[in-house]
Protein backbone atom coordinates (compact mmCIF):
# COMPACT_ATOMS: atom_id res chain seq x y z
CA UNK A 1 110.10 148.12 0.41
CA UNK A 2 108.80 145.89 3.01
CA UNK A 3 110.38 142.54 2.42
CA UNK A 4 112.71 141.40 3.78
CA UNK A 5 114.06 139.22 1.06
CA UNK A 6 114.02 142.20 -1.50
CA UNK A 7 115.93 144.69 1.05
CA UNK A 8 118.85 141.59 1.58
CA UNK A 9 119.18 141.48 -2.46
CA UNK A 10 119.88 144.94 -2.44
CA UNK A 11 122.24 144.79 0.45
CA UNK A 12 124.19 142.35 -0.85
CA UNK A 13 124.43 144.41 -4.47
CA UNK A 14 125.79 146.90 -2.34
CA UNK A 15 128.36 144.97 -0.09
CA UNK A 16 129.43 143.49 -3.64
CA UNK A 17 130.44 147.16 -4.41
CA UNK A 18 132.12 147.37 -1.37
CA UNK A 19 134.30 144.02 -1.78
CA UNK A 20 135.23 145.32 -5.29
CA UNK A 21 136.88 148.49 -3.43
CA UNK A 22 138.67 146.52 -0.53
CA UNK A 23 139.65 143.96 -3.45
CA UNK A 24 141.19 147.14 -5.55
CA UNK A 25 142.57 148.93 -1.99
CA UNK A 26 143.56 145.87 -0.37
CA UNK A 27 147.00 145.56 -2.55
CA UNK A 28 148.54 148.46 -0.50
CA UNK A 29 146.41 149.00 2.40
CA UNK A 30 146.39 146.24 5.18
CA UNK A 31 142.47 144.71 6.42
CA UNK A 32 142.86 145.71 9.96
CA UNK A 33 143.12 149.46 8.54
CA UNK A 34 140.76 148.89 5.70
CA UNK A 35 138.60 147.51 8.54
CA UNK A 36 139.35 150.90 10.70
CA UNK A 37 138.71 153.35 7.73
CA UNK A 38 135.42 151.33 7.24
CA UNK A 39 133.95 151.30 10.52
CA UNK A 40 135.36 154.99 11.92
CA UNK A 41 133.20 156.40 9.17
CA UNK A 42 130.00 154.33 9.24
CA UNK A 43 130.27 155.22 13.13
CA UNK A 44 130.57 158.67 12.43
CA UNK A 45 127.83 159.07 9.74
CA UNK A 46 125.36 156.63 11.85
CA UNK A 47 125.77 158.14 14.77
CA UNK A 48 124.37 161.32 13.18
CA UNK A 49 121.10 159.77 11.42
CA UNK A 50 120.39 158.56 15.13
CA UNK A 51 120.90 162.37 15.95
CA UNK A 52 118.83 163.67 13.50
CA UNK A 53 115.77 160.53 13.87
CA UNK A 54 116.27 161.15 17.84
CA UNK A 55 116.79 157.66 17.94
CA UNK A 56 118.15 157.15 21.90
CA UNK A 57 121.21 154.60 23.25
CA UNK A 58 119.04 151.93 25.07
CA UNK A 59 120.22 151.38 28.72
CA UNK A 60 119.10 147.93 28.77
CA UNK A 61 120.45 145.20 27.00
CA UNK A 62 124.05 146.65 26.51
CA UNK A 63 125.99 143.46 26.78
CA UNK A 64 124.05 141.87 23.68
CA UNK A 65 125.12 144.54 21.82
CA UNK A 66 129.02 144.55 22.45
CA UNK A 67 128.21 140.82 21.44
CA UNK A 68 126.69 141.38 18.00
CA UNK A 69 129.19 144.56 17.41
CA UNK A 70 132.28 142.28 18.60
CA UNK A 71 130.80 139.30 16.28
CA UNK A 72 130.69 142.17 13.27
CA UNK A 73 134.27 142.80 13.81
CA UNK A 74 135.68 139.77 13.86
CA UNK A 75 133.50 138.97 10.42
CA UNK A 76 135.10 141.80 9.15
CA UNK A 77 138.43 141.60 9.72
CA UNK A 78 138.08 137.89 8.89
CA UNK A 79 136.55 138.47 5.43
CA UNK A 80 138.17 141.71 4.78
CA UNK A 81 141.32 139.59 4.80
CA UNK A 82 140.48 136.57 3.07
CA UNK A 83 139.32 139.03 0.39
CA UNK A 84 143.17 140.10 -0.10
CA UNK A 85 144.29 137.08 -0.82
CA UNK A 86 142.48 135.12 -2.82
CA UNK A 87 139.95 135.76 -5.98
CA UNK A 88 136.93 138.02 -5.00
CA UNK A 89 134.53 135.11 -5.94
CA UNK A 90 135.92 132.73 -3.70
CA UNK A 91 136.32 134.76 -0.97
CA UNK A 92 132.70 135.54 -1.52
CA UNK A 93 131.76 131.88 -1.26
CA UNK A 94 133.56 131.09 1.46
CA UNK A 95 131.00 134.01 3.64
CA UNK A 96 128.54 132.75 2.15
CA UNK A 97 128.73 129.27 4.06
CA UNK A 98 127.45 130.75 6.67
CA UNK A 99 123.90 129.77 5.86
CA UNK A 100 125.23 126.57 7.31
CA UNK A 101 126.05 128.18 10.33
CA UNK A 102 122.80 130.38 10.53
CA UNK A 103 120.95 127.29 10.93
CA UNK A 104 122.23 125.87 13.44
CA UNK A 105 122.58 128.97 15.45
CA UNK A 106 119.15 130.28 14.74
CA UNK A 107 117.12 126.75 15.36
CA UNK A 108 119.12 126.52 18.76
CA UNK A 109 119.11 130.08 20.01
CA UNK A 110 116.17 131.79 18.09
CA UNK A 111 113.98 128.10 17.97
CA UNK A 112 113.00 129.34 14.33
CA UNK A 113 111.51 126.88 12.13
CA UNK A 114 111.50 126.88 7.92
CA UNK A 115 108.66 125.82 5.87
CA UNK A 116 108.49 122.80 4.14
CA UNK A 117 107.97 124.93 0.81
CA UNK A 118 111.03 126.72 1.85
CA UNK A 119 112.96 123.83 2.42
CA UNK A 120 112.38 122.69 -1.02
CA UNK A 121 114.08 125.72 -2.41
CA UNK A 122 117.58 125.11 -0.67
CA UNK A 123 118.73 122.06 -3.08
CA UNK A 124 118.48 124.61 -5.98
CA UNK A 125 120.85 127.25 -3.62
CA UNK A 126 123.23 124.53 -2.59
CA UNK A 127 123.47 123.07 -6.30
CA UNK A 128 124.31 126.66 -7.29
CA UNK A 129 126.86 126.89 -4.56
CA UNK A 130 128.41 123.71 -5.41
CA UNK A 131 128.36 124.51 -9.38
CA UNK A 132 130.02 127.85 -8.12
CA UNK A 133 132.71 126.77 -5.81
CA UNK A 134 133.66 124.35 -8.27
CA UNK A 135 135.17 121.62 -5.74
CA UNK A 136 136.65 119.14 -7.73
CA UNK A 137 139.18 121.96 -8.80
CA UNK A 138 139.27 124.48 -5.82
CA UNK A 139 142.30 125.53 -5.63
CA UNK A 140 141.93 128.12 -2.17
CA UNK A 141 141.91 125.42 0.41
CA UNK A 142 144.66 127.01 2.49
CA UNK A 143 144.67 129.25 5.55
CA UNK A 144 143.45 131.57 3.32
CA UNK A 145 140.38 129.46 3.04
CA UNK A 146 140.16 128.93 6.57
CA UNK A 147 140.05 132.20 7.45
CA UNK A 148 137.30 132.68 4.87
CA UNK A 149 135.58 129.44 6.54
CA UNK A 150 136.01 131.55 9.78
CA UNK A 151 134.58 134.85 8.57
CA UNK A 152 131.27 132.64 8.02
CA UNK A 153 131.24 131.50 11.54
CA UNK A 154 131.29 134.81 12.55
CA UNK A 155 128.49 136.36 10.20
CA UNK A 156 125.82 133.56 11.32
CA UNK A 157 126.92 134.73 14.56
CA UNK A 158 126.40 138.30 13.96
CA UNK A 159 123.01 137.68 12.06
CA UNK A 160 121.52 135.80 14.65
CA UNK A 161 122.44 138.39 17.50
CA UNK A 162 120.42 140.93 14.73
CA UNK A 163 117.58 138.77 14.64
CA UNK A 164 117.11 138.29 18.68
CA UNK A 165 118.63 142.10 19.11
CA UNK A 166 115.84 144.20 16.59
CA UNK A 167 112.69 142.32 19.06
CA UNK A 168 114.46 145.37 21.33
CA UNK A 169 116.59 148.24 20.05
CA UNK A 170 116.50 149.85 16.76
CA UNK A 171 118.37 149.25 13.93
CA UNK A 172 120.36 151.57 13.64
CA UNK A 173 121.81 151.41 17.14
CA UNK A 174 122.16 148.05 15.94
CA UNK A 175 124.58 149.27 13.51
CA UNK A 176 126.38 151.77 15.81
CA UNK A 177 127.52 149.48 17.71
CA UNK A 178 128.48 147.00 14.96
CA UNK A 179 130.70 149.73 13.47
CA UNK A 180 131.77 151.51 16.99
CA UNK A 181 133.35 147.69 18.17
CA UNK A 182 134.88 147.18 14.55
CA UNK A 183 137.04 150.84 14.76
CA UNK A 184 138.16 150.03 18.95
CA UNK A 185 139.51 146.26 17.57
CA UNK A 186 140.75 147.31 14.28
CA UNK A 187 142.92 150.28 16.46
CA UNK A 188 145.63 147.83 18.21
CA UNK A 189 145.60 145.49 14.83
CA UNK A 190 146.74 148.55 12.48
CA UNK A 191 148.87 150.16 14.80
CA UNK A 192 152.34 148.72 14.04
CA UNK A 193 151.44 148.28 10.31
CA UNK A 194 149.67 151.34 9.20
CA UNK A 195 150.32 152.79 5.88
CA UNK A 196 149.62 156.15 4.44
CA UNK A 197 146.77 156.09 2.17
CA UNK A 198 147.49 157.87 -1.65
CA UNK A 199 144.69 160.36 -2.41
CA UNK A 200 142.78 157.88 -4.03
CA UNK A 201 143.55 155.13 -1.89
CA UNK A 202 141.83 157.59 0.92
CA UNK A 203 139.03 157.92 -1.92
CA UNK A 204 138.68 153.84 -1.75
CA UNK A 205 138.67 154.11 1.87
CA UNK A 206 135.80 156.70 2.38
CA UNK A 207 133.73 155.09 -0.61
CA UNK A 208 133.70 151.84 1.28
CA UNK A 209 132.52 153.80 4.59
CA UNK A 210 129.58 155.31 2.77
CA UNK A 211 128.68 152.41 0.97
CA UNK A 212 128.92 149.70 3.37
CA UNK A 213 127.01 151.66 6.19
CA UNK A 214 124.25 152.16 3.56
CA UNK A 215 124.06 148.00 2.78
CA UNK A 216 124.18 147.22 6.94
CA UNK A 217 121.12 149.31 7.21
CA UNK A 218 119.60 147.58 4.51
CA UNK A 219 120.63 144.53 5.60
CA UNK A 220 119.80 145.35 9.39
CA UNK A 221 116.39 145.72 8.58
CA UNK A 222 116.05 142.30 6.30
CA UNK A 223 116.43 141.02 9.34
CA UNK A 224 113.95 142.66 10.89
CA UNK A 225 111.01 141.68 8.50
CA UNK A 226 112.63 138.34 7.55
CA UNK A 227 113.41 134.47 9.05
CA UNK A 228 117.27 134.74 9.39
CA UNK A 229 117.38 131.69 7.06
CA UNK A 230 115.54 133.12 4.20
CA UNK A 231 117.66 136.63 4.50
CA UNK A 232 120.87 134.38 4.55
CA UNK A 233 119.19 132.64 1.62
CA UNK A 234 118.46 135.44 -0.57
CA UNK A 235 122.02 136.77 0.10
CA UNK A 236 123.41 134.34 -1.77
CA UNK A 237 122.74 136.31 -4.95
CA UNK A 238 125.99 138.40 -3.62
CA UNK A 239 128.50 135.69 -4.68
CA UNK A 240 127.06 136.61 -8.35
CA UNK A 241 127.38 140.29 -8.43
CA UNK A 242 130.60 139.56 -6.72
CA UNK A 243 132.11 137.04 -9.78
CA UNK A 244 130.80 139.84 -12.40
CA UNK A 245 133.02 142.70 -10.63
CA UNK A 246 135.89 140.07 -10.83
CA UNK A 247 135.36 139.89 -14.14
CA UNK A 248 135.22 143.15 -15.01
CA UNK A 249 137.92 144.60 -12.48
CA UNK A 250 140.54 141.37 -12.62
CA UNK A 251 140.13 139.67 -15.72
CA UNK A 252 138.42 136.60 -13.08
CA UNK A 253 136.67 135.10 -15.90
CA UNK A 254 134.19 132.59 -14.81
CA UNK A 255 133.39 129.45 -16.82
CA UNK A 256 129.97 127.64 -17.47
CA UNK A 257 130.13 126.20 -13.86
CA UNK A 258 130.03 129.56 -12.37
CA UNK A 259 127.10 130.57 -14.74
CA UNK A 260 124.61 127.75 -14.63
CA UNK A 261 125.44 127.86 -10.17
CA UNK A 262 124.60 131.90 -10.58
CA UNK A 263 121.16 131.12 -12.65
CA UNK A 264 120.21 129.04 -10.03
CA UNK A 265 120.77 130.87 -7.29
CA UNK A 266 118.89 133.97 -9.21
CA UNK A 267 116.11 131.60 -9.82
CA UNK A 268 116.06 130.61 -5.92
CA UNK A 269 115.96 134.27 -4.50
CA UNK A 270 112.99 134.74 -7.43
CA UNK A 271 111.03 131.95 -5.74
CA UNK A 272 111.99 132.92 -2.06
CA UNK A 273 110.80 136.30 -2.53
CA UNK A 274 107.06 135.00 -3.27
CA UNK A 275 106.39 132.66 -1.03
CA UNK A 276 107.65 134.67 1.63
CA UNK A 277 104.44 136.35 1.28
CA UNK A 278 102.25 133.32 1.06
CA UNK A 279 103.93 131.13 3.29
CA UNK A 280 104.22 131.26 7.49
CA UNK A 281 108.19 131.33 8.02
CA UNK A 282 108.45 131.95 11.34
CA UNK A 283 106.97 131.12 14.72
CA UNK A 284 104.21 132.64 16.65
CA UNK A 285 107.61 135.11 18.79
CA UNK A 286 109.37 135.72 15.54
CA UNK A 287 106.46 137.04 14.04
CA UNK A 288 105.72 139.61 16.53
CA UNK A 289 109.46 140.83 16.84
C-alpha cells in the first residue's frame, strides 16, 4: 500500500478504535494518565521495531523533533480530554478542523500548493462537515469545545512538522519521539490525580497503546507519500467510523444530518484517492521528500 490517501483511511479506522477505548476508560481514568498509559507503551514497543529494523537516533535535527513530539502531546492531551466530556462524534469533529489549520501552516511553512481538481473536492468535505456538526443545534460550544478547537491547532501543527521532518529522519523515529515527549508531559499532569486502573481498565489502557502506535505509523507514513492537505482530507472519514462506535457503544444515535454529511465525506476520500494518482499535488521539493 503505497498511497498515501489509502494508508490515512486506515489510520484513522484505527484511531477511531482507539477513541472508542479512551471514550469507555475515560469515565474513571483521568486524560493526562490515559495520555501516559498511551504513550509509555507505544514508546516502549517502537523503540524495539527501531531495534530490530536497526533504524539509528539521528544526531542532526534534534530540536525539530522535540517540536513535532511536544506538538503530539499537547494534541493528545487536548483531544484525549475533550473526548471525556462530550459525545465521541463531536469531539471527533472538533480534531478534525484542523484541515483549516493544516492549510495555513503547510502553504506558509511547507509552500505546498493543491490542485485545482483537488480544490474542487473540498466543498463536498466541508458540506459533509457542516451536515455533521449540525450548527444550527450544536450544543458543545463550551470550554469543552474549545479545548477540542485547541486539540486541532495542535494536530495541523504536528502534521506539518511530519511532513517537513520525514524529507530527513525515518518514521518511526518520528514516532518515538512523538510518544517519548507525550509520557515526560503526561508524568507531572497525572501525578497528583492518578488512579488505580481495575484489571480491565489496565486492559483499556494497553489496548489503546497497541493500537494507537499501530495507526501513527500508518499515519506517519501517509504523510510521507502524501500532500499534508489531501492526508488531512482523507482523514476526515474518521469522524464517521467515530459516530458508528457512538452508536453502537453509547446509544449516540445520529440523525439524517449526520448520514447524508458521512456519504459525502465517503464519496470525497473515493475521489481523492484517484486523482491522487493522476494529478501533480505537490511541488517540485515535496515531491522528492
Amino acid at each position: 500500500m503505497k498511497n498515501g490517501v489509502y494508508l490515512a483511511i486506515l489510520s484513522s479506522l484505527i484511531f477511531s478504535v482507539m477513541n472508542a477505548l479512551v471514550k469507555a476508560v475515560s469515565m474513571n481514568i483521568p486524560a493526562a494518565e490515559i495520555m501516559f498509559f498511551r504513550s509509555i507503551i507505544g514508546t516502549f514497543i517502537i523503540y524495539l521495531i527501531m531495534k530490530h529494523s536497526r533504524v539509528r537516533f539521528s544526531k542532526k535535527g534534534v530540536p525539530m523533533l522535540f517540536v513535532r513530539g511536544l506538538l503530539g502531546a499537547l494534541y493528545l492531551l487536548a483531544y484525549f480530554y475533550t473526548i471525556s466530556k462530550i459525545p465521541l462524534v463531536d469531539a471527533s469533529i472538533l480534531a478534525h478542523l484542523s484541515i483549516v489549520f493544516v492549510i495555513i501552516l503547510s502553504s506558509v511553512f511547507l509552500k505546498e500548493k493543491i490542485s485545482k481538481k483537488t480544490l474542487y473536492i473540498f466543498p463536498i468535505v466541508i458540506l459533509g462537515a457542516i451536515l455533521l456538526i449540525k450548527p444550527f443545534s450544536f450544543s458543545s460550544y463550551s470550554i469543552y469545545a474549545l479545548v477540542g478547537v485547541l486539540s486541532a491547532l495542535f494536530a495541523a501543527g504536528a502534521a506539518t512538522s511530519i511532513r517537513y521532518l520525514s524529507k530527513r529522519h525515518h518514521s518511526y523515529e518520528i514516532v518515538f519521539y512523538f510518544l517519548a515527549m507525550g509520557t515526560i508531559i503526561s508524568i507531572p499532569l497525572m501525578w497528583n490525580n492518578f488512579v488505580m486502573p481495575t484489571t480491565l481498565e489496565f486492559l483499556y489502557l494497553a489496548c489503546i497503546g497497541v493500537v494507537s502506535l499501530l495507526g501513527q505509523i500508518f499515519l506517519t507514513k501517509a504523510f510521507t507519500h502524501e500532500n499534508i492537505v489531501i492526508v488531512e482530507v482523507s482523514r476526515y472519514i474518521g469522524i464517521v467510523f467515530n459516530a458508528l462506535w457512538g452508536f453502537l457503544f453509547w446509544a449516540e444515535v445520529p440523525d439524517g444530518y449526520t448520514l447524508v454529511g458521512g456519504v459525502l465525506i465517503i464519496m470525497a476520500c473515493v475521489l481523492l484517492s484517484r486523482k491522487t494518482k493522476k494529478v501533480s499535488i505537490v511541488n517540485t521539493k515535496s515531491v522528492n521528500a
